[in-house]
PDB file of N, CA and C in Angstrom:
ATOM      1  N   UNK A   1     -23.499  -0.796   7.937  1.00  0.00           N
ATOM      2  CA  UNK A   1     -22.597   0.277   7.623  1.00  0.00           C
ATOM      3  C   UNK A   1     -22.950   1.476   8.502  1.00  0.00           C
ATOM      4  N   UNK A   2     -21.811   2.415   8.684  1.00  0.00           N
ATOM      5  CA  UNK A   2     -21.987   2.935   9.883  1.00  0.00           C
ATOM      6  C   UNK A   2     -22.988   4.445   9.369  1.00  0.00           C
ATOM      7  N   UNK A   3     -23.324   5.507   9.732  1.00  0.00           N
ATOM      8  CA  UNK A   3     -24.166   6.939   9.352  1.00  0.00           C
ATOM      9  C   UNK A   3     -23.413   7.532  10.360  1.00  0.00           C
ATOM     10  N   UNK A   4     -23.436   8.716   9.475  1.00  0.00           N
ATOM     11  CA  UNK A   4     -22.708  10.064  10.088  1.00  0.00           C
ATOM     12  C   UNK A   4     -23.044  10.724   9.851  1.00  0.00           C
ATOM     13  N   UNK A   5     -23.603  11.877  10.801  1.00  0.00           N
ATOM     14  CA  UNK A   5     -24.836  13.196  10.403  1.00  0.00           C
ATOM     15  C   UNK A   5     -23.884  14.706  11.040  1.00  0.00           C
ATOM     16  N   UNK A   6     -23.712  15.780   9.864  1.00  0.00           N
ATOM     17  CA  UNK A   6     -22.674  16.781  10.074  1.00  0.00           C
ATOM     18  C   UNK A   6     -23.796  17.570  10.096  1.00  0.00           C
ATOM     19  N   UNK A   7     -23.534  18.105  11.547  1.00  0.00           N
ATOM     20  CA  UNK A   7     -24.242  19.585  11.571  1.00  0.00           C
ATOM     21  C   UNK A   7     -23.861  20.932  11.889  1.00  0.00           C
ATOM     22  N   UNK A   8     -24.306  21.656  11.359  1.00  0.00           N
ATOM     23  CA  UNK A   8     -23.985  23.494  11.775  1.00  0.00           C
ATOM     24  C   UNK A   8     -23.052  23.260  10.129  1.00  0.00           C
ATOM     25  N   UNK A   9     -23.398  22.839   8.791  1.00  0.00           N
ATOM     26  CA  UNK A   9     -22.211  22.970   8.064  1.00  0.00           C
ATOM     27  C   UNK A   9     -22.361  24.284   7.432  1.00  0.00           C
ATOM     28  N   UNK A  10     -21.641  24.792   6.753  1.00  0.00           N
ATOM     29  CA  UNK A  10     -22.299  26.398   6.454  1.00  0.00           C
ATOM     30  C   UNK A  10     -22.750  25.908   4.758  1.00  0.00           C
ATOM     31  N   UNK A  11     -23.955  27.246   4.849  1.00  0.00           N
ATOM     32  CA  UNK A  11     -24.250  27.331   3.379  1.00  0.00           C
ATOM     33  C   UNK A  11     -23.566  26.625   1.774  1.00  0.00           C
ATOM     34  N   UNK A  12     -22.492  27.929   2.234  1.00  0.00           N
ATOM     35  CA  UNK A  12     -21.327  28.063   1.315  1.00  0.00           C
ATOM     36  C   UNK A  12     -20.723  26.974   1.323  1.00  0.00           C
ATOM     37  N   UNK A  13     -20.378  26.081   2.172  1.00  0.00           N
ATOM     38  CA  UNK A  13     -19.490  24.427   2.193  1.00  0.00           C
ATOM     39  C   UNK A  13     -20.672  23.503   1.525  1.00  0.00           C
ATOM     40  N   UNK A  14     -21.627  23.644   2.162  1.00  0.00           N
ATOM     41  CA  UNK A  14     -22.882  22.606   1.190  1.00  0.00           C
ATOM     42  C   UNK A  14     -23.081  23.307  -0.361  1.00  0.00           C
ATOM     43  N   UNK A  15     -22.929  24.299  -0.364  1.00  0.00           N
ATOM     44  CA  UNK A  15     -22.776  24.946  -2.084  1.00  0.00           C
ATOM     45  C   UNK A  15     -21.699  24.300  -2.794  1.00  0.00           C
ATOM     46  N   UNK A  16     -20.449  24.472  -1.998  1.00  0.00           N
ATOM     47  CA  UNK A  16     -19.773  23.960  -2.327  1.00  0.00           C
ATOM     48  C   UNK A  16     -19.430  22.163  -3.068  1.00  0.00           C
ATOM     49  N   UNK A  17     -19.411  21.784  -2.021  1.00  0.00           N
ATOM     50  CA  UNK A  17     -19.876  20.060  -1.677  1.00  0.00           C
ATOM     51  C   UNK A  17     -20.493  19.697  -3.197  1.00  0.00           C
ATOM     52  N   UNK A  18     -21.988  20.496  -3.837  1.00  0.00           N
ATOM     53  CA  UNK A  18     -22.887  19.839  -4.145  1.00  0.00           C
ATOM     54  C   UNK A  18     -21.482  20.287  -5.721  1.00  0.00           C
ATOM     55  N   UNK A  19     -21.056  21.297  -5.780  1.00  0.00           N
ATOM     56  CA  UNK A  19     -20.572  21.691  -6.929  1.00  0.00           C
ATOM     57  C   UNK A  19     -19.370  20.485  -7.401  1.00  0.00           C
ATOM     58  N   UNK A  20     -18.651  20.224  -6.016  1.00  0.00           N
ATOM     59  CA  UNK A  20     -17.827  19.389  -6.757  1.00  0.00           C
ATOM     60  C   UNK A  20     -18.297  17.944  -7.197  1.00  0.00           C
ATOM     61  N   UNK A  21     -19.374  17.431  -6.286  1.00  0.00           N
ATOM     62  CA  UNK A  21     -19.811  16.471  -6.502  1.00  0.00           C
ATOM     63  C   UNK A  21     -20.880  16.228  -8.251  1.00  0.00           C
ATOM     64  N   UNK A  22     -21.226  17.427  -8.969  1.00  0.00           N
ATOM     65  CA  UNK A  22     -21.497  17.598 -10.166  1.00  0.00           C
ATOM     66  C   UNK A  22     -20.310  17.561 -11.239  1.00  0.00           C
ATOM     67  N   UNK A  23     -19.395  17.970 -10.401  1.00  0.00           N
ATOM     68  CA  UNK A  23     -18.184  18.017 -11.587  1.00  0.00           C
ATOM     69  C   UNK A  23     -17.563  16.320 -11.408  1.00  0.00           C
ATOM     70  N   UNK A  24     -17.591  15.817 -10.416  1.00  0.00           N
ATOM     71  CA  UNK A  24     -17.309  14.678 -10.189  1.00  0.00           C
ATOM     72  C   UNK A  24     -17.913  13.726 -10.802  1.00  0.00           C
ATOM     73  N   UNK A  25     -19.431  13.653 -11.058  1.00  0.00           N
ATOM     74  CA  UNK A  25     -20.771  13.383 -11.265  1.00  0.00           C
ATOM     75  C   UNK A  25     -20.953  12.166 -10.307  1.00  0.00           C
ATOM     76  N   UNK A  26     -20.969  13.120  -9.312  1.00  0.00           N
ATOM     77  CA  UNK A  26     -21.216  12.006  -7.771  1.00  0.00           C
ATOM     78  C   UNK A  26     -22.557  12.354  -7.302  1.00  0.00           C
ATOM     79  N   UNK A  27     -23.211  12.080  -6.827  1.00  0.00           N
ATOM     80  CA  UNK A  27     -24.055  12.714  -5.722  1.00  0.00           C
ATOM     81  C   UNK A  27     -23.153  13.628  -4.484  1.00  0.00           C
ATOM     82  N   UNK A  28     -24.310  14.365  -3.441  1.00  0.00           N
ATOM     83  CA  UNK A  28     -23.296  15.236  -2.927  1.00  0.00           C
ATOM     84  C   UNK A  28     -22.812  14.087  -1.311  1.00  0.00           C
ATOM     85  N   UNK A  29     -23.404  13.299  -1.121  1.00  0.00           N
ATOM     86  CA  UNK A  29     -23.327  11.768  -0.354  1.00  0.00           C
ATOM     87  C   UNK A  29     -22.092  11.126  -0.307  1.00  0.00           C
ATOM     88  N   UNK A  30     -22.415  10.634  -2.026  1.00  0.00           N
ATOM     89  CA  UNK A  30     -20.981   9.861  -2.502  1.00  0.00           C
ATOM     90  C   UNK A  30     -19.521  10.948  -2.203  1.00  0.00           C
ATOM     91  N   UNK A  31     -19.621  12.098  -3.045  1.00  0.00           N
ATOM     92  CA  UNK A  31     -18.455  12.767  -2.798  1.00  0.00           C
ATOM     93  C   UNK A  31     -18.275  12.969  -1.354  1.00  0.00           C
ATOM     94  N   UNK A  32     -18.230  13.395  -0.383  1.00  0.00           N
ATOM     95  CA  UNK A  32     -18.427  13.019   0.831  1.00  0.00           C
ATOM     96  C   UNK A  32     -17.474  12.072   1.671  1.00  0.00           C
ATOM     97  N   UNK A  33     -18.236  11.180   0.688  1.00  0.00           N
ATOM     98  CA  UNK A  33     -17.363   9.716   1.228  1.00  0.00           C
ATOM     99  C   UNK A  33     -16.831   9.904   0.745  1.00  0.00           C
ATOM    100  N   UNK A  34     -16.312   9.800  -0.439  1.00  0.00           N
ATOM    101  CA  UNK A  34     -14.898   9.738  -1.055  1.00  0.00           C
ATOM    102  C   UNK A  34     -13.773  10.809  -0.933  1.00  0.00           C
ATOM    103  N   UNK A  35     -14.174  12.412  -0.645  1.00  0.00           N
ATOM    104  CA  UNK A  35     -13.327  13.443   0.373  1.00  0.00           C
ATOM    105  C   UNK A  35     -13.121  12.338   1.573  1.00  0.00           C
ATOM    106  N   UNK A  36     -13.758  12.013   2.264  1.00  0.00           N
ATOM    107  CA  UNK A  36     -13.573  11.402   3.860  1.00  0.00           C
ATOM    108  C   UNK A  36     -12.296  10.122   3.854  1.00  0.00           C
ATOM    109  N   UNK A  37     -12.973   9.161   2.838  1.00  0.00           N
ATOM    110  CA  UNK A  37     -12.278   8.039   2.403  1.00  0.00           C
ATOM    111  C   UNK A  37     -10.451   8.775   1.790  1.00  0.00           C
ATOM    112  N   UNK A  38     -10.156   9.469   1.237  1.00  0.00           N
ATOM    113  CA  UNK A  38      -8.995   9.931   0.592  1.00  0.00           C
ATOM    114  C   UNK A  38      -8.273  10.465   1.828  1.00  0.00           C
ATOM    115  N   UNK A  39      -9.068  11.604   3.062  1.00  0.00           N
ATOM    116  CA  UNK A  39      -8.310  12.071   4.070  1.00  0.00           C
ATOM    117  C   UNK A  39      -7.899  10.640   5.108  1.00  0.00           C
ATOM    118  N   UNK A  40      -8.822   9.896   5.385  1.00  0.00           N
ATOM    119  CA  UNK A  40      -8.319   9.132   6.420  1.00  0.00           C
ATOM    120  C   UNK A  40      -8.030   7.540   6.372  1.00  0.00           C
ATOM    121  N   UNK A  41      -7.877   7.867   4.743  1.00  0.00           N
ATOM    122  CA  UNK A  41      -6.594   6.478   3.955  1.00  0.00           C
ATOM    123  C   UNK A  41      -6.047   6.470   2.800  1.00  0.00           C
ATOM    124  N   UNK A  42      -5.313   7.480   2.491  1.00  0.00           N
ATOM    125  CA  UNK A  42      -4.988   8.576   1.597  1.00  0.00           C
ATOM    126  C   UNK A  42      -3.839   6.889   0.750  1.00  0.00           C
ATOM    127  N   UNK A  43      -3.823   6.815  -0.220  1.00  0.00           N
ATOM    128  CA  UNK A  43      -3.157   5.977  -1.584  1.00  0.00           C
ATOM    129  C   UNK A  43      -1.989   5.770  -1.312  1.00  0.00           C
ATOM    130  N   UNK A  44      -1.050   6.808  -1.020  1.00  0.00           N
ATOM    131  CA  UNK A  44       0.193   6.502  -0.656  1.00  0.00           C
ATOM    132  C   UNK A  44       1.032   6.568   0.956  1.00  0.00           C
ATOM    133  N   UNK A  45      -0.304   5.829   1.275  1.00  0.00           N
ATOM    134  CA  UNK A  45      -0.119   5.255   3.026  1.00  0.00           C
ATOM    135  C   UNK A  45       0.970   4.594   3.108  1.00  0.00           C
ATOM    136  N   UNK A  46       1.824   4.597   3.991  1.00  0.00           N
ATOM    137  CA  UNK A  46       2.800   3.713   4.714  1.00  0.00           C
ATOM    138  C   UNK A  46       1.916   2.674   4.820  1.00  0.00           C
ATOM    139  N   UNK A  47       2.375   1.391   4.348  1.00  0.00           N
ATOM    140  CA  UNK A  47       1.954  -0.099   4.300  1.00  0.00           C
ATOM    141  C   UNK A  47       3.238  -0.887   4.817  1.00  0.00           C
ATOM    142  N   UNK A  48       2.866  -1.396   6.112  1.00  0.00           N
ATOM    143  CA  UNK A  48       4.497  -1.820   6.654  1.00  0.00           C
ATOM    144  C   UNK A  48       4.377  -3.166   6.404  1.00  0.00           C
ATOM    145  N   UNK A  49       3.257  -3.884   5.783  1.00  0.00           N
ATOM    146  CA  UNK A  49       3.951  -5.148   5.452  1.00  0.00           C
ATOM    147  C   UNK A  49       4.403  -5.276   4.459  1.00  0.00           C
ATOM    148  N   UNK A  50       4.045  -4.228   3.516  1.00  0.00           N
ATOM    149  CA  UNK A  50       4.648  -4.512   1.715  1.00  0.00           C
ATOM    150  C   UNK A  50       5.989  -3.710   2.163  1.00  0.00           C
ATOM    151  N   UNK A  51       6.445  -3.400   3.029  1.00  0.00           N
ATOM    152  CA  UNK A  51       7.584  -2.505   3.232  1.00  0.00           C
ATOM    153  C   UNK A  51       8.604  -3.440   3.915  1.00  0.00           C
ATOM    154  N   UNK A  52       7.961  -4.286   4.851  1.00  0.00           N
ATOM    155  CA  UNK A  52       9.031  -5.327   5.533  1.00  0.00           C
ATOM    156  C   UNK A  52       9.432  -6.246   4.126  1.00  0.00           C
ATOM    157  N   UNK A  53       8.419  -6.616   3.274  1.00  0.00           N
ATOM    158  CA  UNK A  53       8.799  -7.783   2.164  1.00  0.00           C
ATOM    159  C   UNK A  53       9.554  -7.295   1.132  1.00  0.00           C
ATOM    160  N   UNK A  54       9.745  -5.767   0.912  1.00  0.00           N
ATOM    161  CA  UNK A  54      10.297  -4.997   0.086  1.00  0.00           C
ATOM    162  C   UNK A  54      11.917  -5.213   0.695  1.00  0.00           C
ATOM    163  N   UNK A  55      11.982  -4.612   2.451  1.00  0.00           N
ATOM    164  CA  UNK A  55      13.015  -4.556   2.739  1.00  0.00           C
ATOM    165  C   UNK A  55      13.917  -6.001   3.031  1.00  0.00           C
ATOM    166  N   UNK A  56      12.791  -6.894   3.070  1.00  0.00           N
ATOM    167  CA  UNK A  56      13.557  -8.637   2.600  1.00  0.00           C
ATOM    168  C   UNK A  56      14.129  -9.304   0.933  1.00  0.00           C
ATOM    169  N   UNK A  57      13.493  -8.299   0.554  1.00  0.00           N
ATOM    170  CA  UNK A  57      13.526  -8.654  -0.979  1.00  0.00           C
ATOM    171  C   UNK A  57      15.448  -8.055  -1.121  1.00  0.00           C
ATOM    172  N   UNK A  58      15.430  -6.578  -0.772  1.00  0.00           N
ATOM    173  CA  UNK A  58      16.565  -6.254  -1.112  1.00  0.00           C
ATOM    174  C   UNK A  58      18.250  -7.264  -0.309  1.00  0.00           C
ATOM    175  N   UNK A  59      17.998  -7.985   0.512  1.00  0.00           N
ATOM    176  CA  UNK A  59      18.671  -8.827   1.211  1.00  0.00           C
ATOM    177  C   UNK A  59      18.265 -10.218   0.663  1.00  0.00           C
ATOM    178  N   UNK A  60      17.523 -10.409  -0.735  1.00  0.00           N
ATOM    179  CA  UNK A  60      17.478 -12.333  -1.051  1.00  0.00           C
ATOM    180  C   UNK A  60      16.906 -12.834  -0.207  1.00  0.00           C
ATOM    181  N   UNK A  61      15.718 -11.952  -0.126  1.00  0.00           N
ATOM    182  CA  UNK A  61      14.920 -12.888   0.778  1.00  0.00           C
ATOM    183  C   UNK A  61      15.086 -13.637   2.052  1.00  0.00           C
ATOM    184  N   UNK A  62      13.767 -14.228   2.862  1.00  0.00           N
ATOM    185  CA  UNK A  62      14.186 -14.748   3.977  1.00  0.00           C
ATOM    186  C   UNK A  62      13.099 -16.476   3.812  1.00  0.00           C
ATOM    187  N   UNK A  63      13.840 -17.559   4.305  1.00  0.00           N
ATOM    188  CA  UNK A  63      13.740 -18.694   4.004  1.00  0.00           C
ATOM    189  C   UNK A  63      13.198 -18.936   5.754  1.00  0.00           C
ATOM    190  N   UNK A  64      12.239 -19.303   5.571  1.00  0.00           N
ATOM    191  CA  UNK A  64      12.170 -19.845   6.980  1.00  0.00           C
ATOM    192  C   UNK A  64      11.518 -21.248   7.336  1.00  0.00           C
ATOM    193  N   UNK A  65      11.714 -22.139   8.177  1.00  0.00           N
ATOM    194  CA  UNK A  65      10.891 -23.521   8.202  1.00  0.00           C
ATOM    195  C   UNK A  65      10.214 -23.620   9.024  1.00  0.00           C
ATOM    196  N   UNK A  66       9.268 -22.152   9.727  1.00  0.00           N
ATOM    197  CA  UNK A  66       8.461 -22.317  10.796  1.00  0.00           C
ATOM    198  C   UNK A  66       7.224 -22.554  10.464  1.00  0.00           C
ATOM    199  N   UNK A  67       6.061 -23.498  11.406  1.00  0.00           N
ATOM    200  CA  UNK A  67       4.995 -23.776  10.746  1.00  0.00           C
ATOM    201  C   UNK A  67       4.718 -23.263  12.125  1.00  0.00           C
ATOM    202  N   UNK A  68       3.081 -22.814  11.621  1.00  0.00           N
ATOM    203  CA  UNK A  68       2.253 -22.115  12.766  1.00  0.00           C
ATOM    204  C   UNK A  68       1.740 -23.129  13.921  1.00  0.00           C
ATOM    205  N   UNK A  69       1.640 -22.953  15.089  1.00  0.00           N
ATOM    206  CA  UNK A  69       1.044 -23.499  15.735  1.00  0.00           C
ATOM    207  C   UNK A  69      -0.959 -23.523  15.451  1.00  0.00           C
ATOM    208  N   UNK A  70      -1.751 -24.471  15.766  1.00  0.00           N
ATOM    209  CA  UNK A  70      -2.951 -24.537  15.198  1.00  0.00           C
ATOM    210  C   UNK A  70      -3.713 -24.765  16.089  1.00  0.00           C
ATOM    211  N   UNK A  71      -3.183 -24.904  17.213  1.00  0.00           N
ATOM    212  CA  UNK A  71      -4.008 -25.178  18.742  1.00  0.00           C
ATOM    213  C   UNK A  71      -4.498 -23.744  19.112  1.00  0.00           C
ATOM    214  N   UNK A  72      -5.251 -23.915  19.831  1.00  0.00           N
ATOM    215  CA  UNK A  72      -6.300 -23.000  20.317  1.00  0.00           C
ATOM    216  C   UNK A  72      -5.253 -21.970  21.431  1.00  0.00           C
ATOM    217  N   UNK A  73      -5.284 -20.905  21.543  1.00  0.00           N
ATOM    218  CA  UNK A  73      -4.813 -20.089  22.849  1.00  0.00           C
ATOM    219  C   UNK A  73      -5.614 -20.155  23.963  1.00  0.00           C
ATOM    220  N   UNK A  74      -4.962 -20.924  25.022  1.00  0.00           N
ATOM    221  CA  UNK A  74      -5.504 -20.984  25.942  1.00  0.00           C
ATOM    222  C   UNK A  74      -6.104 -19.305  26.602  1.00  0.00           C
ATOM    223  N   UNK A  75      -7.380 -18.745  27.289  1.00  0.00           N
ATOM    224  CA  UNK A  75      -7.528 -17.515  27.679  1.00  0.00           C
ATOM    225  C   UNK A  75      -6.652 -16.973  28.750  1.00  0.00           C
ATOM    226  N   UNK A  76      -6.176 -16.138  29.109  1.00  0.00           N
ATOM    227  CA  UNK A  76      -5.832 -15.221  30.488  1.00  0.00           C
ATOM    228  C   UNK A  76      -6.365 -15.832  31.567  1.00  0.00           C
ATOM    229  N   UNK A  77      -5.812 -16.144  32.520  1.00  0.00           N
ATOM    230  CA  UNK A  77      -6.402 -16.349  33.925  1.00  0.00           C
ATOM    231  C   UNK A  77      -5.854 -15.224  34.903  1.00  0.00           C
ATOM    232  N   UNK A  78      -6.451 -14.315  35.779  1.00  0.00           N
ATOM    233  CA  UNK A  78      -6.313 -13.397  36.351  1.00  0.00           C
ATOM    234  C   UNK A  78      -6.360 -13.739  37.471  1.00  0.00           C
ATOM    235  N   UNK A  79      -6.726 -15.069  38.006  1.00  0.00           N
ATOM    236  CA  UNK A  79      -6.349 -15.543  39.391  1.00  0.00           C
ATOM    237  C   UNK A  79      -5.227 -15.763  40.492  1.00  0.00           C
TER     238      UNK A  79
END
């Protein structure tokens, strides 16, 4: 898992931090993550595959008889 070390934070923001994370009853760590986690994948994200199956649903669905191919992809040749 990855570490992330914030520096120059001011006083008053680590005062802060530790306060909500008591009202939370987080550590001031956990809250942290979970401020971080909420800004940069916030609950009511655009999800475009539940959105394509939503927008198939309203049209009865889509029926299809394609089966995947299972063979290997051959690599790029740049020659």
């Amino acid at each position: 898992m990855a570490a992330v070390t914030i520096r120059n934070l001011s006083e008053e923001t680590h005062r802060a931090l530790k306060l909500r994370a008591a009202e939370n009853g987080r550590s001031t760590e956990s809250e942290i993550r979970q401020i971080l986690e909420q800004a940069v994948r916030p609950s009511k994200r655009l999800k475009i595959g539940s959105e394509l199956a939503a927008l198939g649903e309203q049209f009865g669905g889509i029926t299809s008889k394609f089966s995947r191919d299972k063979n290997p992809t051959e690599p790029a040749s740049f020659e």
